[in-house]
PDB file of N, CA and C in Angstrom:
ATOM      1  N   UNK A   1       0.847  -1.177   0.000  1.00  0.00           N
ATOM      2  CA  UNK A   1       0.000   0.000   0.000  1.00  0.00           C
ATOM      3  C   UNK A   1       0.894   1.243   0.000  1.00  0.00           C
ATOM      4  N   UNK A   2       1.189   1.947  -1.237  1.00  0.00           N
ATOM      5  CA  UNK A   2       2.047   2.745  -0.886  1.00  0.00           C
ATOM      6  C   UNK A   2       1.234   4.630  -0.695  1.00  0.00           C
ATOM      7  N   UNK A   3       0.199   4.379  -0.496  1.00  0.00           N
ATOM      8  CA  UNK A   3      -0.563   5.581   0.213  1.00  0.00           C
ATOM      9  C   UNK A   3      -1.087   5.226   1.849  1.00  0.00           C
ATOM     10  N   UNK A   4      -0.722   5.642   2.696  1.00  0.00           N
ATOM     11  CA  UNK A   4      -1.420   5.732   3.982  1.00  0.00           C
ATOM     12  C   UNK A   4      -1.730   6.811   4.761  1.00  0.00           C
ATOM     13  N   UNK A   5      -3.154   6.967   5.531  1.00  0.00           N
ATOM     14  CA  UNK A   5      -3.746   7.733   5.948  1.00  0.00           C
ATOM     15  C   UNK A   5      -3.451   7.756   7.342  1.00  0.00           C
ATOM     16  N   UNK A   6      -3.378   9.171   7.979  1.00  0.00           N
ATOM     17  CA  UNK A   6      -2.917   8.972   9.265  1.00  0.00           C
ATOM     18  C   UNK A   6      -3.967   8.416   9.962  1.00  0.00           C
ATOM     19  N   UNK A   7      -5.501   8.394   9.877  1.00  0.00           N
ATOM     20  CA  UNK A   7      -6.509   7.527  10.356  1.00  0.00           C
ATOM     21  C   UNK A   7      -6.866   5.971   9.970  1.00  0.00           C
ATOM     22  N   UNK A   8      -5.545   5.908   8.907  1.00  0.00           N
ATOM     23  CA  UNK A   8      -5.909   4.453   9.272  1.00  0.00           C
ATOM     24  C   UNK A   8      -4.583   3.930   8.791  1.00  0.00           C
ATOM     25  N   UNK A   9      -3.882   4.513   9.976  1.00  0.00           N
ATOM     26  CA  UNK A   9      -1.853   4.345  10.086  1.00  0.00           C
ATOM     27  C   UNK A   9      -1.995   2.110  10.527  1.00  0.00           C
ATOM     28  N   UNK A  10      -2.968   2.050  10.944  1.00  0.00           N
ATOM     29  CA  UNK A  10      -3.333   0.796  11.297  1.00  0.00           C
ATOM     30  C   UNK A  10      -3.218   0.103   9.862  1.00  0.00           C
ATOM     31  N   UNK A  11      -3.484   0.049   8.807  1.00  0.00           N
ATOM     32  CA  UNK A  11      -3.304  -0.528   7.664  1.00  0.00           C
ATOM     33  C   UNK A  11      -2.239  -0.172   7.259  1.00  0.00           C
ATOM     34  N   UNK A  12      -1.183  -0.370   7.670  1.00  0.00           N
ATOM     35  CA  UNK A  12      -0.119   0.157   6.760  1.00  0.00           C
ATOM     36  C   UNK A  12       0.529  -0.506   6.282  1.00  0.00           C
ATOM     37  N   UNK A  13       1.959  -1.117   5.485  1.00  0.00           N
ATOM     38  CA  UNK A  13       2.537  -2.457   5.019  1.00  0.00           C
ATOM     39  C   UNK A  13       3.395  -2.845   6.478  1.00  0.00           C
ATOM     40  N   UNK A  14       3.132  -4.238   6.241  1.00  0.00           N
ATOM     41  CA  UNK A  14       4.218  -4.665   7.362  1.00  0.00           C
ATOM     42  C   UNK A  14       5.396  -4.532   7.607  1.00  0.00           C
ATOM     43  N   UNK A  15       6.235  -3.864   6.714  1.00  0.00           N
ATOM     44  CA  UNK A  15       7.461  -3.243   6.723  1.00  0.00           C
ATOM     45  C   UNK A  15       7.837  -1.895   7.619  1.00  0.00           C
ATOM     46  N   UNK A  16       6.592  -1.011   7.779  1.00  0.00           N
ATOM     47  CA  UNK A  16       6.587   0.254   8.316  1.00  0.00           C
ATOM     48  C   UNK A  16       6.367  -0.054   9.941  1.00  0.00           C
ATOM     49  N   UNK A  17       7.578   0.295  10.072  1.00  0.00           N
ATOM     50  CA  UNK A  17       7.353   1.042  11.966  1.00  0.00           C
ATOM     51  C   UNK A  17       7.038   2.449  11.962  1.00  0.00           C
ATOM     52  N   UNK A  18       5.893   2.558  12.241  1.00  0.00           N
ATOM     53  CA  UNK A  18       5.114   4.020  12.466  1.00  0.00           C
ATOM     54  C   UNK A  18       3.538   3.878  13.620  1.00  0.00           C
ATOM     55  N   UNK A  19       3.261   4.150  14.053  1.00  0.00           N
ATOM     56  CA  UNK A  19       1.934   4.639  15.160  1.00  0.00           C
ATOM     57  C   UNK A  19       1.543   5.096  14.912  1.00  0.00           C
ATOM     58  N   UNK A  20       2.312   6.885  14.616  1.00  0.00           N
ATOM     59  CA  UNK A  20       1.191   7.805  14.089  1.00  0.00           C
ATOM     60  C   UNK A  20       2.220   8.423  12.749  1.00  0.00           C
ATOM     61  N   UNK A  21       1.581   9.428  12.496  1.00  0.00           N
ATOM     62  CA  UNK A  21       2.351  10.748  11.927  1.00  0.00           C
ATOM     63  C   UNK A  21       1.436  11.957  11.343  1.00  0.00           C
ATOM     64  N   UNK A  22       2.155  12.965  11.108  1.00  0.00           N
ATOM     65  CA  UNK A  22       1.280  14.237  10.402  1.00  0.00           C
ATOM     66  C   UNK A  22       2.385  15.459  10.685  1.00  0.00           C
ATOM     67  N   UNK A  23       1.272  16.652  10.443  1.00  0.00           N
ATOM     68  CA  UNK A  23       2.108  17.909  10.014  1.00  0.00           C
ATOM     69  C   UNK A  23       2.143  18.361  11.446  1.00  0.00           C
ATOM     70  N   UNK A  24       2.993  19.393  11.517  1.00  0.00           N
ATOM     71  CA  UNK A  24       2.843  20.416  12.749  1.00  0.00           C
ATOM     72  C   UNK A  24       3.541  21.247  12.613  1.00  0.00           C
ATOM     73  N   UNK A  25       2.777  22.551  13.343  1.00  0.00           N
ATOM     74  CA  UNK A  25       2.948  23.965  13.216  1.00  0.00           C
ATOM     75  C   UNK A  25       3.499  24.966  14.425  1.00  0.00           C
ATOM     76  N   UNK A  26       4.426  25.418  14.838  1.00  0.00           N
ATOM     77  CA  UNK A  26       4.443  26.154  16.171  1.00  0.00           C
ATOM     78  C   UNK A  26       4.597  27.191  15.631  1.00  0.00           C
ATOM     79  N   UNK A  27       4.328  28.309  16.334  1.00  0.00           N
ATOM     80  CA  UNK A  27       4.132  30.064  15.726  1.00  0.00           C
ATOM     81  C   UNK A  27       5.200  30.482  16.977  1.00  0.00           C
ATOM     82  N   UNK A  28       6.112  31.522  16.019  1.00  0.00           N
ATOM     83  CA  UNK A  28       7.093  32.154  16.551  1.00  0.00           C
ATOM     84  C   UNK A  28       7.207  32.806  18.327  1.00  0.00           C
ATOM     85  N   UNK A  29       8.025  31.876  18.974  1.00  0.00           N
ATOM     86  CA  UNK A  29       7.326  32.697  20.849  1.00  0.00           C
ATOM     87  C   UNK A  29       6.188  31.374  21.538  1.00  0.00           C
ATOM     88  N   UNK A  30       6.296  30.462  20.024  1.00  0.00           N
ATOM     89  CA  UNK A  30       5.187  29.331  21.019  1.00  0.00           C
ATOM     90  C   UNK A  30       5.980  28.361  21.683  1.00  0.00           C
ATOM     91  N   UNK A  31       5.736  27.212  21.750  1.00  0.00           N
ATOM     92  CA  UNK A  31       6.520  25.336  22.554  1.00  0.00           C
ATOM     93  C   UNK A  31       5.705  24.621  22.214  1.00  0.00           C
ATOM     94  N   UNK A  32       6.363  23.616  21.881  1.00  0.00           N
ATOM     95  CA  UNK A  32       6.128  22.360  22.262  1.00  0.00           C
ATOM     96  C   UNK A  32       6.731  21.869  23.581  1.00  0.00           C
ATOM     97  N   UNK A  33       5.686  21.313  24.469  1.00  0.00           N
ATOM     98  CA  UNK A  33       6.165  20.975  26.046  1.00  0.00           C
ATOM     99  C   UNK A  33       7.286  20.463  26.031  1.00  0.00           C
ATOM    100  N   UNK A  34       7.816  19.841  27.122  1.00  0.00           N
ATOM    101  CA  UNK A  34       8.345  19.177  27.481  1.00  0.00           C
ATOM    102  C   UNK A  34       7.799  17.571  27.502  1.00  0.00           C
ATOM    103  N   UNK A  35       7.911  16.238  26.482  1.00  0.00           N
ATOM    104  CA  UNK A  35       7.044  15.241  26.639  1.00  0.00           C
ATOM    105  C   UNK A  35       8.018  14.171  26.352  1.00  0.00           C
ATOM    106  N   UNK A  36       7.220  12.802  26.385  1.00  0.00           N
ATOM    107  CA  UNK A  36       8.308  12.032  26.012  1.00  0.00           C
ATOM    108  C   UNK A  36       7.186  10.894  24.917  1.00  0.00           C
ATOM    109  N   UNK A  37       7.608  10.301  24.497  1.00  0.00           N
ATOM    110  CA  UNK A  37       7.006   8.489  24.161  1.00  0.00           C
ATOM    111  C   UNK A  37       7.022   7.330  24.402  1.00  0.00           C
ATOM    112  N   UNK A  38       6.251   6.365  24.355  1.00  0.00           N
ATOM    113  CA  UNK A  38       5.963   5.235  24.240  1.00  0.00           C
ATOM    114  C   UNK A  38       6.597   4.403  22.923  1.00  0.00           C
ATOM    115  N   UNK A  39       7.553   5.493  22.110  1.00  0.00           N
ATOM    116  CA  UNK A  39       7.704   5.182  20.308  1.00  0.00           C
ATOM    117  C   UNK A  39       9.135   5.893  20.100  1.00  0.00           C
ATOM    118  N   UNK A  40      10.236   5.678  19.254  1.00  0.00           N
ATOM    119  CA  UNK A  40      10.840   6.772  18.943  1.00  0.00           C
ATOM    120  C   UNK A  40      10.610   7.791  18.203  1.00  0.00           C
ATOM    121  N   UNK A  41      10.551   9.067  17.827  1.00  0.00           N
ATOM    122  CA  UNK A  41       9.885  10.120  17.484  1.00  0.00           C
ATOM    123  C   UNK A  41      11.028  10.720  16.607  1.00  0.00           C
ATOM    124  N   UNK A  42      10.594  11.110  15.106  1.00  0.00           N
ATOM    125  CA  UNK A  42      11.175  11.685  14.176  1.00  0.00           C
ATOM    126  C   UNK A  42      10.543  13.299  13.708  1.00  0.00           C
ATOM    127  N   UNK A  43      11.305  14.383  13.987  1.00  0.00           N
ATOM    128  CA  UNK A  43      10.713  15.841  13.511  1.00  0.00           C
ATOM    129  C   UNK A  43      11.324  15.440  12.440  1.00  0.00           C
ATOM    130  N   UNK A  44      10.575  16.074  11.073  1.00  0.00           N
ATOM    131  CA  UNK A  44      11.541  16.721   9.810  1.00  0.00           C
ATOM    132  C   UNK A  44      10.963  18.064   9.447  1.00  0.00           C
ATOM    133  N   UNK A  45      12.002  18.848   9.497  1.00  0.00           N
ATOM    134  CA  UNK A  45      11.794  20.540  10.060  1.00  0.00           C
ATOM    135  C   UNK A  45      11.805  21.177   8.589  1.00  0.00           C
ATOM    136  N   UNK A  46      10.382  21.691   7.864  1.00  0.00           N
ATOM    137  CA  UNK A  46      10.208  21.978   6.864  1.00  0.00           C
ATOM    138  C   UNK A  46      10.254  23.685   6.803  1.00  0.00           C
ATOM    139  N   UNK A  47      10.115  24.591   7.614  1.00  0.00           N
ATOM    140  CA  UNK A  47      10.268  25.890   7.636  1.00  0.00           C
ATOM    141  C   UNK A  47      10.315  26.201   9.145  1.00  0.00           C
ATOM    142  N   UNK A  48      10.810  27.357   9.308  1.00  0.00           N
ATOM    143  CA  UNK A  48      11.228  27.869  10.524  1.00  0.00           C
ATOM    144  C   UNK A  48      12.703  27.459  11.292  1.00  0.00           C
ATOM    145  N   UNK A  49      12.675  28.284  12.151  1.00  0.00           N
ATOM    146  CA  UNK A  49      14.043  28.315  13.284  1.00  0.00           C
ATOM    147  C   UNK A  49      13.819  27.804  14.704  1.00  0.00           C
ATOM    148  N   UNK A  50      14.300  26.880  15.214  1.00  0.00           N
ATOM    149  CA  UNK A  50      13.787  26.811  16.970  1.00  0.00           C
ATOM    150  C   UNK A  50      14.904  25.993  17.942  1.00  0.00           C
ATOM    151  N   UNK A  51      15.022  26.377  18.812  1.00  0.00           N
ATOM    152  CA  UNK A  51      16.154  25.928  20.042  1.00  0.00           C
ATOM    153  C   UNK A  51      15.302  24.909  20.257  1.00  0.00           C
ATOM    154  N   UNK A  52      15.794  23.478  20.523  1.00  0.00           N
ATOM    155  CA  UNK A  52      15.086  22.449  21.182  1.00  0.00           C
ATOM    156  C   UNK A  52      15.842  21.470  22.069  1.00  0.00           C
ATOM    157  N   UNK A  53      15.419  20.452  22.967  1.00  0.00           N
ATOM    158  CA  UNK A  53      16.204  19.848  23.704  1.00  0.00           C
ATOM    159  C   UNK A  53      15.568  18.362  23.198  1.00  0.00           C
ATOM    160  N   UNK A  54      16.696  17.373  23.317  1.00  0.00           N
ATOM    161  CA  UNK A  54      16.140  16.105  23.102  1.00  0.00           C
ATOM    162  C   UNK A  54      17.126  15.379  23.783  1.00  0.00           C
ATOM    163  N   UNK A  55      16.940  14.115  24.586  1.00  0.00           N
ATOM    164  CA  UNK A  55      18.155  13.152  25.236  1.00  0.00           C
ATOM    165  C   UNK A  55      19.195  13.819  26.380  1.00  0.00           C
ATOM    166  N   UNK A  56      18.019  14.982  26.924  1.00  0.00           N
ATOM    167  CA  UNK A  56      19.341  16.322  27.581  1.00  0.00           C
ATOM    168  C   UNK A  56      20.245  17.013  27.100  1.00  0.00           C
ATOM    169  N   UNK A  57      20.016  17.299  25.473  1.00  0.00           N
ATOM    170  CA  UNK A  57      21.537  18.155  25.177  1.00  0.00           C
ATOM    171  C   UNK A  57      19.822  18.766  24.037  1.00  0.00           C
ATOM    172  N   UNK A  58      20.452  20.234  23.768  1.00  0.00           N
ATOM    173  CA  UNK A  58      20.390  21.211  23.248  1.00  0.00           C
ATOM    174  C   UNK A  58      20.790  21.775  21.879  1.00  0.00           C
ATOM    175  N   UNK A  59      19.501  21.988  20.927  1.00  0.00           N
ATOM    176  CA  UNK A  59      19.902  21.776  19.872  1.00  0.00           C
ATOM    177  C   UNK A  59      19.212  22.583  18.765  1.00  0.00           C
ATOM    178  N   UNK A  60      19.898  23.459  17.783  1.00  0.00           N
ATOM    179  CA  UNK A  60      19.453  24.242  16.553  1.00  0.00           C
ATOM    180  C   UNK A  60      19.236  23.779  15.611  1.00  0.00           C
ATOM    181  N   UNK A  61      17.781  23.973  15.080  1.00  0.00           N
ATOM    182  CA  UNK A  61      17.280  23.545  13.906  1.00  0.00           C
ATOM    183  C   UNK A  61      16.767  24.251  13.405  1.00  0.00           C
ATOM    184  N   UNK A  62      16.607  23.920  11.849  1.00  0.00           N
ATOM    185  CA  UNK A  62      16.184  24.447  10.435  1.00  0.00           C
ATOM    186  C   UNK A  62      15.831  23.577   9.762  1.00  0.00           C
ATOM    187  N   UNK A  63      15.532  24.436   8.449  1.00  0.00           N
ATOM    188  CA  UNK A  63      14.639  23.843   7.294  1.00  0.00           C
ATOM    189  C   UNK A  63      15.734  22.958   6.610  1.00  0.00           C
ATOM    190  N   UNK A  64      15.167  21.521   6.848  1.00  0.00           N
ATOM    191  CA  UNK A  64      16.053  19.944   6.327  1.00  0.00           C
ATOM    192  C   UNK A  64      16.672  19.451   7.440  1.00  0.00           C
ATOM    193  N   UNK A  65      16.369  19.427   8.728  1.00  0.00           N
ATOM    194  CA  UNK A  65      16.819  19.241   9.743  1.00  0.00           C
ATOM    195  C   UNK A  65      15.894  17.892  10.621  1.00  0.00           C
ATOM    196  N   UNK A  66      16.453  16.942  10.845  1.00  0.00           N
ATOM    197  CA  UNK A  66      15.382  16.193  11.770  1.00  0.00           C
ATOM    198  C   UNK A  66      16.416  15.593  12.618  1.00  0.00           C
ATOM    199  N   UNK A  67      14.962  15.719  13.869  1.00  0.00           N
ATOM    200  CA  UNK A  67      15.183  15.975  15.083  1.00  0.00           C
ATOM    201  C   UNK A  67      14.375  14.158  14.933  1.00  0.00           C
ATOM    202  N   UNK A  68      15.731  13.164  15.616  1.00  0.00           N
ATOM    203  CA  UNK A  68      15.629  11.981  16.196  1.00  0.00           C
ATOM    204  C   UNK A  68      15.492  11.218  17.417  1.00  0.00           C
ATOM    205  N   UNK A  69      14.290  11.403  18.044  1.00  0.00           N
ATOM    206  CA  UNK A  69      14.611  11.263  19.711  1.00  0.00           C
ATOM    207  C   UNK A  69      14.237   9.589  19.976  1.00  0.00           C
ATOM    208  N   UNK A  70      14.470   8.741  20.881  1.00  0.00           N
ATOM    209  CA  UNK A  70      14.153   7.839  21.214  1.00  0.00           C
ATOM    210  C   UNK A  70      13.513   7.612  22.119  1.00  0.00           C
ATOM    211  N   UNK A  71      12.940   6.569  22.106  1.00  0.00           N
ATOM    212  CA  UNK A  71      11.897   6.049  22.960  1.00  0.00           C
ATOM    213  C   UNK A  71      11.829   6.444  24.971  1.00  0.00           C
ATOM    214  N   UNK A  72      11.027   7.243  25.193  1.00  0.00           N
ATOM    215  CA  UNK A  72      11.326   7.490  26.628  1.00  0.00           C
ATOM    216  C   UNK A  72      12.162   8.771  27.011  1.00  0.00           C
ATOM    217  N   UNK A  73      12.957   9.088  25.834  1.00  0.00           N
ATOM    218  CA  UNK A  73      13.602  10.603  25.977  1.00  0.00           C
ATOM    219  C   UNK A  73      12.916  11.779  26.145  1.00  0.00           C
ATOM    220  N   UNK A  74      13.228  12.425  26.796  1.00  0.00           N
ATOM    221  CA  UNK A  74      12.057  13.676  26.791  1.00  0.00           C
ATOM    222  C   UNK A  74      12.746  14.610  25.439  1.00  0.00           C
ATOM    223  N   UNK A  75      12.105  15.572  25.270  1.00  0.00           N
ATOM    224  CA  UNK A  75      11.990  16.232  24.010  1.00  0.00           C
ATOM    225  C   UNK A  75      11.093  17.432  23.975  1.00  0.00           C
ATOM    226  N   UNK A  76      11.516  18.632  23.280  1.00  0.00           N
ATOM    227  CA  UNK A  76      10.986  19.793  23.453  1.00  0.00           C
ATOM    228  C   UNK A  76      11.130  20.885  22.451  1.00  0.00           C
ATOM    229  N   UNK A  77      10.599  22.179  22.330  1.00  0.00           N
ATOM    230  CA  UNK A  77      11.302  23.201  22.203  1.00  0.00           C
ATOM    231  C   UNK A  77      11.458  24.078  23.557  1.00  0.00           C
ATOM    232  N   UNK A  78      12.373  24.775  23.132  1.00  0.00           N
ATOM    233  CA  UNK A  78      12.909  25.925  24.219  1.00  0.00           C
ATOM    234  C   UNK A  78      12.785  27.502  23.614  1.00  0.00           C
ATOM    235  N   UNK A  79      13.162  27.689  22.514  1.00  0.00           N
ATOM    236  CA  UNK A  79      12.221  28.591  21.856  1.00  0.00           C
ATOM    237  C   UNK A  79      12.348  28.655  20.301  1.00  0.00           C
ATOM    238  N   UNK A  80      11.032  29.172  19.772  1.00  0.00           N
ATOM    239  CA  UNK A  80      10.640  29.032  18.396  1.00  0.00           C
ATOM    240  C   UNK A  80      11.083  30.603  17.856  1.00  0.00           C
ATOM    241  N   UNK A  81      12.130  30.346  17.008  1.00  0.00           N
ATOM    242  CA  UNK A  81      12.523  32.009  16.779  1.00  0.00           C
ATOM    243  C   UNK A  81      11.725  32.278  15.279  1.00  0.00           C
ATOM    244  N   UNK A  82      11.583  31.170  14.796  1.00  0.00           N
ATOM    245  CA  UNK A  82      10.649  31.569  13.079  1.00  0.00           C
ATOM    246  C   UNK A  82       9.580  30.290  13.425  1.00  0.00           C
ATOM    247  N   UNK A  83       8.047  31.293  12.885  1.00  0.00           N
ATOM    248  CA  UNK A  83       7.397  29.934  12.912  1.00  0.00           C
ATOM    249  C   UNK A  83       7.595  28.273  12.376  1.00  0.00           C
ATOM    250  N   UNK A  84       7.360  27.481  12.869  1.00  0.00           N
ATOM    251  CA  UNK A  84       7.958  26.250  12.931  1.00  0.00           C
ATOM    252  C   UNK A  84       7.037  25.302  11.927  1.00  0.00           C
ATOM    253  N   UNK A  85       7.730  24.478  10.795  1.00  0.00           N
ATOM    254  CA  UNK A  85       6.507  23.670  10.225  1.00  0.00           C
ATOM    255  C   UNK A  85       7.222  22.682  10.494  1.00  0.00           C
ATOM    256  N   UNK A  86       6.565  21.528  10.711  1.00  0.00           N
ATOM    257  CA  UNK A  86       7.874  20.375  10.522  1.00  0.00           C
ATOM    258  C   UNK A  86       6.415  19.026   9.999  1.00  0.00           C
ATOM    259  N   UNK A  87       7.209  18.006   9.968  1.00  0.00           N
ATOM    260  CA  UNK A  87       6.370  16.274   9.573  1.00  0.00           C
ATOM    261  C   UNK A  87       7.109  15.552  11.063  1.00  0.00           C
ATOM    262  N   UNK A  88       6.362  14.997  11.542  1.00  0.00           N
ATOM    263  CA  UNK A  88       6.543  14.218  12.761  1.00  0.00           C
ATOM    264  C   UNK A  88       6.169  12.360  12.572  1.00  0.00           C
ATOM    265  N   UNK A  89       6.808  11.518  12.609  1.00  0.00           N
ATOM    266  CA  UNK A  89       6.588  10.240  12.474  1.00  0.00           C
ATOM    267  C   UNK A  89       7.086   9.575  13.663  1.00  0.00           C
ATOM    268  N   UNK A  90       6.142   8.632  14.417  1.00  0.00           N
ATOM    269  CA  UNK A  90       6.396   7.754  15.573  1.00  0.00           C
ATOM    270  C   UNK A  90       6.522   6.363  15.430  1.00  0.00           C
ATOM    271  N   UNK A  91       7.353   5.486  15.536  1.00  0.00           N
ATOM    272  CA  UNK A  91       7.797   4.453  15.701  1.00  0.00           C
ATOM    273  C   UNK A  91       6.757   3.853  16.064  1.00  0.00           C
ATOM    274  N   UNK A  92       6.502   2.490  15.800  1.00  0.00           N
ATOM    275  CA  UNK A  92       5.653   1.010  16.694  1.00  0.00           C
ATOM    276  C   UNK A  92       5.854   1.472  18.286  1.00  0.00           C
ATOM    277  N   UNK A  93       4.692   1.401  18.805  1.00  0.00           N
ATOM    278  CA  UNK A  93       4.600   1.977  20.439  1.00  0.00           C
ATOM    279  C   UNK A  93       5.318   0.326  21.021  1.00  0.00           C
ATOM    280  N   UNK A  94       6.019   0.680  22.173  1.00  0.00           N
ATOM    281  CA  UNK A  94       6.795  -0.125  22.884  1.00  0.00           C
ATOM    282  C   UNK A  94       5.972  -0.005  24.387  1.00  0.00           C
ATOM    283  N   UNK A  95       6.757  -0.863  25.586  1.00  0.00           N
ATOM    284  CA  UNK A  95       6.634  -0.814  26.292  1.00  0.00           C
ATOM    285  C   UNK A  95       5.094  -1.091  26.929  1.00  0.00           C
ATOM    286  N   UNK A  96       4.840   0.141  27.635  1.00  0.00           N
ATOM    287  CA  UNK A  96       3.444   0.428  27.901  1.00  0.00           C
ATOM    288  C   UNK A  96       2.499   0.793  26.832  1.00  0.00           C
ATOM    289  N   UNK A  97       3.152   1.179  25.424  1.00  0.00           N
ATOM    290  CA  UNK A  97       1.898   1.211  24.587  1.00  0.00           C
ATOM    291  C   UNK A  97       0.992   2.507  24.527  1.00  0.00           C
ATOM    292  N   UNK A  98       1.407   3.518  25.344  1.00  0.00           N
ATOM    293  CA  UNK A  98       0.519   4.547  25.258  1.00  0.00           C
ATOM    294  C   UNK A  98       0.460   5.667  24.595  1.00  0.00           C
ATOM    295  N   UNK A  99      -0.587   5.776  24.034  1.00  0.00           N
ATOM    296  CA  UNK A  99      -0.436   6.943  22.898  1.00  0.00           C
ATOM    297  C   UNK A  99      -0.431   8.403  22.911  1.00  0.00           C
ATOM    298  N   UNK A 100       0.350   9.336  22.000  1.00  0.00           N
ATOM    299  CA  UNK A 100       0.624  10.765  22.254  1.00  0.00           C
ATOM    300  C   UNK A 100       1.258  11.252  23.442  1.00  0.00           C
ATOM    301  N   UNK A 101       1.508  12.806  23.667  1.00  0.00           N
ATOM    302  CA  UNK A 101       2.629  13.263  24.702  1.00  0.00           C
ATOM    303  C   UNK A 101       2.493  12.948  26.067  1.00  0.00           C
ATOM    304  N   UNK A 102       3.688  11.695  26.881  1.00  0.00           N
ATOM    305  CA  UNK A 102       3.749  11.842  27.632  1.00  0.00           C
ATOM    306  C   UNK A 102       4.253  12.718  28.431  1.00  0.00           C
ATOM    307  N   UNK A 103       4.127  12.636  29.675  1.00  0.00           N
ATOM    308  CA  UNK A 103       4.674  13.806  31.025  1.00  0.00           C
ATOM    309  C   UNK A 103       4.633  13.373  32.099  1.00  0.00           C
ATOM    310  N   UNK A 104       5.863  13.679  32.711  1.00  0.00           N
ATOM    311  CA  UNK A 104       6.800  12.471  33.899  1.00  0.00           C
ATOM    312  C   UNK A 104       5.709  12.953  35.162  1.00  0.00           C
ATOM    313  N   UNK A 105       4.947  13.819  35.500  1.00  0.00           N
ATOM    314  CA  UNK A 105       4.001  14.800  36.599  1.00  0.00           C
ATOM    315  C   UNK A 105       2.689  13.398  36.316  1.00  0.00           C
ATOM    316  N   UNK A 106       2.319  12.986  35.111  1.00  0.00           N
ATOM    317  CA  UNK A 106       1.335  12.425  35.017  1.00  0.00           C
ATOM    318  C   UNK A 106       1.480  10.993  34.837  1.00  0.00           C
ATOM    319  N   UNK A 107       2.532  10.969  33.899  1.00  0.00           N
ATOM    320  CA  UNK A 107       2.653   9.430  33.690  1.00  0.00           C
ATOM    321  C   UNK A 107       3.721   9.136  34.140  1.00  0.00           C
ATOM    322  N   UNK A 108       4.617   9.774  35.047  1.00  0.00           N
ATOM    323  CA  UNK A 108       5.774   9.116  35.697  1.00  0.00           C
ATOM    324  C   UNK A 108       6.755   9.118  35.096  1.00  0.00           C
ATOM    325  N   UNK A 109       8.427   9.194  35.717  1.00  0.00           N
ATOM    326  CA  UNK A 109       9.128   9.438  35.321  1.00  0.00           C
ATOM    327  C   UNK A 109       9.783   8.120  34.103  1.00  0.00           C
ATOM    328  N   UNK A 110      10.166   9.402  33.096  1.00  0.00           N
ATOM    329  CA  UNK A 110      10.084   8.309  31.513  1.00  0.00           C
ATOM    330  C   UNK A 110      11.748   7.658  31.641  1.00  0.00           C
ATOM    331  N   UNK A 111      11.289   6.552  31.396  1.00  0.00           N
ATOM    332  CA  UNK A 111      12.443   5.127  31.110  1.00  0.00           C
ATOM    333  C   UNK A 111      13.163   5.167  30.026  1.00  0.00           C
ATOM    334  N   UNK A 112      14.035   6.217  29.214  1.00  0.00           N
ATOM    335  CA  UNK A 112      14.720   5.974  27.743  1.00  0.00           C
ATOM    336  C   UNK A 112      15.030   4.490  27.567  1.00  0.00           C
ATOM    337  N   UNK A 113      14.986   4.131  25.918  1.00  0.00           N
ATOM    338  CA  UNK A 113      14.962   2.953  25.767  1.00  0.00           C
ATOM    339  C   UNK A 113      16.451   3.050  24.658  1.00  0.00           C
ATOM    340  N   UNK A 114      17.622   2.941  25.214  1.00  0.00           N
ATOM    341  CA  UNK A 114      18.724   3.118  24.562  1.00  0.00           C
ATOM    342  C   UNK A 114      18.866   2.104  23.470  1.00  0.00           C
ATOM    343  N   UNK A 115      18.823   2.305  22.443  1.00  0.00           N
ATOM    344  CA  UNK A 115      19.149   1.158  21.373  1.00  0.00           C
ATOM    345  C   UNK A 115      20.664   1.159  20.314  1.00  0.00           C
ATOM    346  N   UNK A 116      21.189   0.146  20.355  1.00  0.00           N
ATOM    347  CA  UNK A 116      22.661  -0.309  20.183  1.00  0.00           C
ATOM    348  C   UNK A 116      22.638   0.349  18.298  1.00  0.00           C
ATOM    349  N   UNK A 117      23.789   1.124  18.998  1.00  0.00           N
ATOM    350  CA  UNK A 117      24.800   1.837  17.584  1.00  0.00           C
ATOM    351  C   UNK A 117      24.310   0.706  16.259  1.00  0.00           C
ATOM    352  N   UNK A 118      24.427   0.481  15.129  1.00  0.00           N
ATOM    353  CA  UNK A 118      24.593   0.174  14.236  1.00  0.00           C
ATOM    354  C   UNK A 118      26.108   0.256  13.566  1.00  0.00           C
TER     355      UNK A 118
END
């Protein structure tokens, strides 16, 4: 199936590790929280400028830039200096399985799931 819908990411080929995916937008002065996953999490940063943190280190991005975090890492912006477009894709949910942004206040402090160099 080489078209898939993010509502029905459930049909997808058995080759694809993905959960979810889609577009997203932050406006200049906005955030994205502080959250983590259940999945590893891919930004690909289609317009705009923004300071972000991922795995505890601190990091500048732009347009052709993706932001690779892993499973359980927290992840953020810190600030959006040009509005932000990016494509976001999530890995096969692990672990507990639970879907969209976690937060260590609600769902407890997140477990990174370190996976071996290649």
């Amino acid at each position: 199936m080489p078209v898939i819908r993010r509502e029905t990411v459930d049909q997808k080929p058995g080759w694809l590790s993905a959960s979810t995916f889609g577009m997203f937008r932050v406006k200049k002065g906005g955030e994205v929280e502080l959250h983590y996953h259940d999945a590893d999490e891919i930004w690909f940063i289609v317009e705009g400028r923004a300071r972000v943190v991922s795995e505890g280190k601190q990091y500048d991005i732009g347009p052709g830039d993706m932001l690779c975090t892993g499973m359980g890492d927290e992840h953020g912006t810190l600030a959006v200096h040009e509005d932000l477009v990016g494509f976001f894709l999530e890995t096969n949910l692990e672990g507990q399985k639970r879907k969209g942004h976690l937060h260590r206040e609600e769902h407890g402090v997140p477990s990174p799931k370190h996976r071996p160099v290649a």
